[in-house]
C-alpha atoms as a PDB file:
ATOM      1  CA  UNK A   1     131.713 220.783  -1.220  1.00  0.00           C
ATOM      2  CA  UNK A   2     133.513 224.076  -0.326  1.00  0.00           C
ATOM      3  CA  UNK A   3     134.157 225.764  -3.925  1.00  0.00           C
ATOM      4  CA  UNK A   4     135.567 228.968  -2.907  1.00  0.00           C
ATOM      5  CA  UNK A   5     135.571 232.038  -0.717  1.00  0.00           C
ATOM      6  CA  UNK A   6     134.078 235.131  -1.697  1.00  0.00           C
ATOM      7  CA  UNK A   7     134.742 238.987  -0.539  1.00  0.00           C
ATOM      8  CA  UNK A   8     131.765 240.522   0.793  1.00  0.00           C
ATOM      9  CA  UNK A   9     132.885 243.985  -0.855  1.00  0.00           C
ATOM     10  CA  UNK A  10     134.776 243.759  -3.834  1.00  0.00           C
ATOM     11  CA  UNK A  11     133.593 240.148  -4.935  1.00  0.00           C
ATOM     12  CA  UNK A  12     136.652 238.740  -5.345  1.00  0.00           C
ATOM     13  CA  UNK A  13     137.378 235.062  -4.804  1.00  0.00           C
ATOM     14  CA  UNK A  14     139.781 233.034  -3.160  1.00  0.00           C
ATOM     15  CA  UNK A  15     140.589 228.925  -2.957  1.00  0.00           C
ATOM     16  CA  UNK A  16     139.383 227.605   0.000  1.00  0.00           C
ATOM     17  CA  UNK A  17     142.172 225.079   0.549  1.00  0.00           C
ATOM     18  CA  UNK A  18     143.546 228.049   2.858  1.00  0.00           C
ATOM     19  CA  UNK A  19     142.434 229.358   6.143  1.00  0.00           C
ATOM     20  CA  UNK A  20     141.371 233.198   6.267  1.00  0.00           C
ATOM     21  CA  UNK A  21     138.743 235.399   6.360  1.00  0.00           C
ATOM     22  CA  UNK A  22     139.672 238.512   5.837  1.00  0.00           C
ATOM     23  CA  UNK A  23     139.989 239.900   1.630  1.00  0.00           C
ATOM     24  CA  UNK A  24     143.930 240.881   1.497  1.00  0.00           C
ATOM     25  CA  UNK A  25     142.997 243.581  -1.080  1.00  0.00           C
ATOM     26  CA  UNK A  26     140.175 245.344   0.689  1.00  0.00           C
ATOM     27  CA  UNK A  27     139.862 243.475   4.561  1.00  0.00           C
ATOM     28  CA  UNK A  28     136.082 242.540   3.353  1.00  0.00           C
ATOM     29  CA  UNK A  29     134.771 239.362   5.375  1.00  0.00           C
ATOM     30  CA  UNK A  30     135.177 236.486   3.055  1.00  0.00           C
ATOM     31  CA  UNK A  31     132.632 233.928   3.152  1.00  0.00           C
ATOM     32  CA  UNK A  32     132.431 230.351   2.289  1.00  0.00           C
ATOM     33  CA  UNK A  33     130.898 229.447  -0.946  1.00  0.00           C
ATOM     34  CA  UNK A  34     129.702 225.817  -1.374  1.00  0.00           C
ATOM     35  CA  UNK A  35     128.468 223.622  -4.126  1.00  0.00           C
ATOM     36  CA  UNK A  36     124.719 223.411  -3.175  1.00  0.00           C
ATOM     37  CA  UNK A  37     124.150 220.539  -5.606  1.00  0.00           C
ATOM     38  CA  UNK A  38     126.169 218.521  -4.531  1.00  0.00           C
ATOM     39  CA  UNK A  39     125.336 218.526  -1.033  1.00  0.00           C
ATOM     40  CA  UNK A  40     121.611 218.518  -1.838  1.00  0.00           C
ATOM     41  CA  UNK A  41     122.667 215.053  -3.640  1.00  0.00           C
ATOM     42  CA  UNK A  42     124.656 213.869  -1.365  1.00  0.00           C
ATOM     43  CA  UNK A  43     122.037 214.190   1.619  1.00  0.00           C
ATOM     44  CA  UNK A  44     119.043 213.856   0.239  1.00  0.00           C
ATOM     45  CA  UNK A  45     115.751 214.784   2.297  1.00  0.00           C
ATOM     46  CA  UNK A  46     114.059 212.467   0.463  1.00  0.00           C
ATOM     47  CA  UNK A  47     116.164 209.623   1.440  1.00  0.00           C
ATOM     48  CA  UNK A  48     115.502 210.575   5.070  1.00  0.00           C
ATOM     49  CA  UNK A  49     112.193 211.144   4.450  1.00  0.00           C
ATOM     50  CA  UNK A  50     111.347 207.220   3.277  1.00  0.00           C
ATOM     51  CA  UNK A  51     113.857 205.836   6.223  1.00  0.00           C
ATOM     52  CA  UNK A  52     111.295 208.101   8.229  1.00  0.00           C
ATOM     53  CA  UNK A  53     108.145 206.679   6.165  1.00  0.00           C
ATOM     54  CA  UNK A  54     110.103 202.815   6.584  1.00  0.00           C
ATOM     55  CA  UNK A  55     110.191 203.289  10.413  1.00  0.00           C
ATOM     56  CA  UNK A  56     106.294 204.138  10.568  1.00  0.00           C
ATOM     57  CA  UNK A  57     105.131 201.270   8.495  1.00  0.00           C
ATOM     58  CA  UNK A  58     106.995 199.116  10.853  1.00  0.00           C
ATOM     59  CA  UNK A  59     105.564 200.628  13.890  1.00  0.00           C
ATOM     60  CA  UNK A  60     102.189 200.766  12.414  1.00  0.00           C
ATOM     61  CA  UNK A  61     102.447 196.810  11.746  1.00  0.00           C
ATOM     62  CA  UNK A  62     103.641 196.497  15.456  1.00  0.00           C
ATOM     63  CA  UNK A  63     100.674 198.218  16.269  1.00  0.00           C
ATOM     64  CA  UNK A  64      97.827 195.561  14.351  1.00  0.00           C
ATOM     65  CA  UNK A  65      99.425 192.739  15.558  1.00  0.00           C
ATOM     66  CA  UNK A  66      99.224 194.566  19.251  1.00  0.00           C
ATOM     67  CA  UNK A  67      95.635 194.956  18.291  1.00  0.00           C
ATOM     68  CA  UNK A  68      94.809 191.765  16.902  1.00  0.00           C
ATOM     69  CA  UNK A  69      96.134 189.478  20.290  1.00  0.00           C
ATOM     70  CA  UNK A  70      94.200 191.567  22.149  1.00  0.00           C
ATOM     71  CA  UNK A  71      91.501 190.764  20.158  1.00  0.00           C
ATOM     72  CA  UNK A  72      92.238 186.934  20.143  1.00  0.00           C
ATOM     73  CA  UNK A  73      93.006 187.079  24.219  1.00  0.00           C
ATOM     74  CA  UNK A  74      89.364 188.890  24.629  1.00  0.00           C
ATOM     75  CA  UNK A  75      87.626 185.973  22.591  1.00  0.00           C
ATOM     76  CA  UNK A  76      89.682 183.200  24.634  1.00  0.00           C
ATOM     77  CA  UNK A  77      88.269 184.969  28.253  1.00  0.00           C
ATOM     78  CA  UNK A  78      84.242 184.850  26.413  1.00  0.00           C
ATOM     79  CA  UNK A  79      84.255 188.525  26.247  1.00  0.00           C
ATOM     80  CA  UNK A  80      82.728 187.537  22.646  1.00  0.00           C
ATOM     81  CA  UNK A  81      79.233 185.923  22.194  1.00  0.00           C
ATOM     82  CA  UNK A  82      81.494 183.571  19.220  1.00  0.00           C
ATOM     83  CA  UNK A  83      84.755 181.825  19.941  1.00  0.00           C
ATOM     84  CA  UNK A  84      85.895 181.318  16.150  1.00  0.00           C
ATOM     85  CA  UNK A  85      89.168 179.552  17.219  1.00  0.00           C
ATOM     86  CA  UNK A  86      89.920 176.604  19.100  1.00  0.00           C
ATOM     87  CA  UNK A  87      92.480 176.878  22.422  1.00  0.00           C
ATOM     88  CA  UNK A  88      95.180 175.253  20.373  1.00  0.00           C
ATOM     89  CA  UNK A  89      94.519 176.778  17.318  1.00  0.00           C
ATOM     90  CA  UNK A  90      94.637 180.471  19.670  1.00  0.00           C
ATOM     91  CA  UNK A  91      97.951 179.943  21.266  1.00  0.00           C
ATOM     92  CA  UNK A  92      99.640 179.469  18.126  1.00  0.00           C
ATOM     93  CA  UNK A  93      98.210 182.677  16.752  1.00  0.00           C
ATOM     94  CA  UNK A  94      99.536 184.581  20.020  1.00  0.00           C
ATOM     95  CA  UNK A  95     102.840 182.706  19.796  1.00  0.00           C
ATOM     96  CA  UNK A  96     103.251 183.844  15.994  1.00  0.00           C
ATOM     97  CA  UNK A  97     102.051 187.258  16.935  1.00  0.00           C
ATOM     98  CA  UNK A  98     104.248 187.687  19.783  1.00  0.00           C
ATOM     99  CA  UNK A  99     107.595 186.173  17.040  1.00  0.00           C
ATOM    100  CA  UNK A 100     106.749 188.722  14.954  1.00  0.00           C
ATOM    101  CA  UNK A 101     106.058 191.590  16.852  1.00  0.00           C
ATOM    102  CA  UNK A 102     109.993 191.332  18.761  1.00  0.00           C
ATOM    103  CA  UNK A 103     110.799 191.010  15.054  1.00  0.00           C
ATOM    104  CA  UNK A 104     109.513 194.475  14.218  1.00  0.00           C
ATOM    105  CA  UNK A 105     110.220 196.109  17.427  1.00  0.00           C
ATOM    106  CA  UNK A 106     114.209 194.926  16.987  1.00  0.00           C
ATOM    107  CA  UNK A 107     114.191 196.144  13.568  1.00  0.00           C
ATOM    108  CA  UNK A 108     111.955 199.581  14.512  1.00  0.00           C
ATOM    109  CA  UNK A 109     114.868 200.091  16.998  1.00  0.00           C
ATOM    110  CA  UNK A 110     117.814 199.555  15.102  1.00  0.00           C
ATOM    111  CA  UNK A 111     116.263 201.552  11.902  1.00  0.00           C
ATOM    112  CA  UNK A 112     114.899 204.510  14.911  1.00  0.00           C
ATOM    113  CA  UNK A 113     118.434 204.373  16.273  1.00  0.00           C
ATOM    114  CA  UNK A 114     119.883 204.817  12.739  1.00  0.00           C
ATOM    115  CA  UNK A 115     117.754 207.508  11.716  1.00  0.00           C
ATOM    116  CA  UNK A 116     117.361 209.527  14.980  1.00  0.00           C
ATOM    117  CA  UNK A 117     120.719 209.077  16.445  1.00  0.00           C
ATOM    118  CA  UNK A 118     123.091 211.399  14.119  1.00  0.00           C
ATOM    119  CA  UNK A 119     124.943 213.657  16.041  1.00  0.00           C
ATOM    120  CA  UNK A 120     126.414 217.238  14.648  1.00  0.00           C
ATOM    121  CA  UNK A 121     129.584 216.083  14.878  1.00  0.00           C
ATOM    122  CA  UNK A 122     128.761 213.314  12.981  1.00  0.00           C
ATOM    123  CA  UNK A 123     127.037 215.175  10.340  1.00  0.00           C
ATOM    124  CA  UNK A 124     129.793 217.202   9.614  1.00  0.00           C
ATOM    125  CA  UNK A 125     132.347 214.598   9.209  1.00  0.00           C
ATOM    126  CA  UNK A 126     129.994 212.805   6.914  1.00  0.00           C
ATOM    127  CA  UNK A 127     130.377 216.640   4.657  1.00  0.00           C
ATOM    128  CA  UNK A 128     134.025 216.584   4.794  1.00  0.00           C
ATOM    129  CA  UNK A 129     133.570 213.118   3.778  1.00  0.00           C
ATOM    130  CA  UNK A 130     131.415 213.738   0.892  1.00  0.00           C
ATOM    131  CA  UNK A 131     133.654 216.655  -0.173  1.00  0.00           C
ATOM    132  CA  UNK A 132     137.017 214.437  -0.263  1.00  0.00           C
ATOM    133  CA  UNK A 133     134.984 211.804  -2.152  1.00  0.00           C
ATOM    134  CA  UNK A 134     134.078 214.634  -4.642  1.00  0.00           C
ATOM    135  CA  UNK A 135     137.561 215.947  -5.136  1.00  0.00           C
ATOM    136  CA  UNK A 136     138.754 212.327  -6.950  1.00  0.00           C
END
């Protein structure tokens, strides 16, 4: 996604398949010119932005179920005036809960790990990547 280098005083570029930094004509610094495009595609902030939106919804759901046990465990100790469930009828609703809640905090972690985990070394082979691809 490097397209060229450019000379900071007389303008003139030069392939970037070559290491310098220095104009040969003039010694201006010679900076790297990319193709902003195609890195803007290529790591999209909106694709972050719904793995980031993903990982809320599934810690939001984690949250209701969290909620709603407590809720059935405070009607099984007569905390209510109204029991609307029976004691068979309650553990099975826990026991679902509880399933479903290791569920979504195994996935929350993987998808957490996935999106939070990305080192700058990482990142920056997944550019040179993303350049080589684009050369083809």
């Amino acid at each position: 996604m490097l397209t060229h280098l450019e000379c900071t005083r007389c303008g003139e570029h030069y392939p970037a398949d070559r290491a310098q930094s220095v104009c040969p004509q003039d010694a201006g610094i010679l900076y790297a010119r990319y193709d902003l495009p195609a890195i803007k595609a290529a790591f999209s902030s909106a694709r972050l932005a719904g793995r980031a939106d993903a990982l809320g919804e599934l810690l939001g759901e984690e949250h209701d179920l969290a909620v709603l046990a407590e809720r059935v465990r405070s009607d099984a100790h007569g905390q209510r005036a109204r029991s609307t469930l029976g004691r068979g009828s309650r553990r099975a609703l826990l026991k679902a809960i509880a399933r479903r809640r290791r569920r979504l905090r195994k996935r929350a972690l993987r998808d957490g790990g996935r999106l939070y985990a990305r080192r700058p070394k990482r990142f920056v082979r997944r550019v040179i990547a993303a350049v080589e691809i684009s050369r083809r």
